[in-house]
Protein backbone atom coordinates (compact mmCIF):
# COMPACT_ATOMS: atom_id res chain seq x y z
CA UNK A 1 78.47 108.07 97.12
CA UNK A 2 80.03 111.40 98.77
CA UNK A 3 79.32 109.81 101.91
CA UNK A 4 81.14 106.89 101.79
CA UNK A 5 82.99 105.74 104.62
CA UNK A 6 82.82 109.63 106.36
CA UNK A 7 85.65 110.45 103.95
CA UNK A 8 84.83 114.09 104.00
CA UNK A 9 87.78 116.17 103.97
CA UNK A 10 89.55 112.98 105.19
CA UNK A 11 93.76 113.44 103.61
CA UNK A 12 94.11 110.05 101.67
CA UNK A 13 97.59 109.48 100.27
CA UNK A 14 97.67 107.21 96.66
CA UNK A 15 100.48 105.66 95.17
CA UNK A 16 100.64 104.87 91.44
CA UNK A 17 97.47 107.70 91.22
CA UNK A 18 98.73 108.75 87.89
CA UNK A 19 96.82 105.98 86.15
CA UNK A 20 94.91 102.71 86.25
CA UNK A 21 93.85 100.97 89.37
CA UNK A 22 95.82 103.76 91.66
CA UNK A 23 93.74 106.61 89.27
CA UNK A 24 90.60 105.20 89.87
CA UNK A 25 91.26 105.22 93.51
CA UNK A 26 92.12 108.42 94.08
CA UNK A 27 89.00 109.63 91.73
CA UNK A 28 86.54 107.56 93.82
CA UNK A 29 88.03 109.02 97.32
CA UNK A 30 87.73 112.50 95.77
CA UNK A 31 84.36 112.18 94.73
CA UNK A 32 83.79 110.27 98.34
CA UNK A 33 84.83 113.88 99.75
CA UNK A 34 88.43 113.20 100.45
CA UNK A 35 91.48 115.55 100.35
CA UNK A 36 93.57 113.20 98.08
CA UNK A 37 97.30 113.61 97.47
CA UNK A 38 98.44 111.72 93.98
CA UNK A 39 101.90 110.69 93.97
CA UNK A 40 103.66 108.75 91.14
CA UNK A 41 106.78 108.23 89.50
CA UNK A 42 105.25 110.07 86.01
CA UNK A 43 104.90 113.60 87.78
CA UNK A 44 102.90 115.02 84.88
CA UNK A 45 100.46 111.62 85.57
CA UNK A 46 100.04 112.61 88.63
CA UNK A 47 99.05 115.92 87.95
CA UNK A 48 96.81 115.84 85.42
CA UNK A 49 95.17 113.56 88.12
CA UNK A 50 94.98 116.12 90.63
CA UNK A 51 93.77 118.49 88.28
CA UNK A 52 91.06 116.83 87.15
CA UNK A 53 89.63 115.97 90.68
CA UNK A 54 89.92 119.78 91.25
CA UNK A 55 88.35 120.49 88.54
CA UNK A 56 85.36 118.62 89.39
CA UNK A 57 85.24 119.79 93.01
CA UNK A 58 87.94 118.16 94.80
CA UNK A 59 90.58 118.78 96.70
CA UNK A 60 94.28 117.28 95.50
CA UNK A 61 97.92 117.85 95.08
CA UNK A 62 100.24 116.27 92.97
CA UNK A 63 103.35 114.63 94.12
CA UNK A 64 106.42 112.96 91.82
CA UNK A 65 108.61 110.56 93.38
CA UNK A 66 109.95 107.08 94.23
CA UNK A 67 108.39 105.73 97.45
CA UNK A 68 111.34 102.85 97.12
CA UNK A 69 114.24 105.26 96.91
CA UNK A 70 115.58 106.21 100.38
CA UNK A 71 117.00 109.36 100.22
CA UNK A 72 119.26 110.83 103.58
CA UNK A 73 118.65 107.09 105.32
């Protein structure tokens, strides 16, 4: 599976990552090889999520935030 679609070292941005569907998600595209970025409204969700895919091998980041708040539009 670390082939899958060519993901390797591929940056893949997921929304909601901090658990459930968006979790799984980013854990299959890190073990797929991708550079994931985990972004959620529960910060410490997100990186626990992160941290874990690192720890196994990955590459990730955490990010906390609203993707529906507009800030400086």
């Amino acid at each position: 599976m670390t082939d899958l679609f060519g993901l390797k070292a591929t940056p893949c941005l997921v929304i909601g990552g901090a658990s459930g569907i968006g979790r799984a998600t980013a854990m299959m595209l890190a073990r797929a090889g991708a550079s994931v970025a985990v972004a959620d409204l529960d910060g410490d969700g997100a990186a626990k999520v992160a941290e874990e895919i690192a720890a196994s091998g990955g590459r990730s980041v955490s990010l906390a935030g609203d993707v529906l708040e507009a800030k400086g539009a």
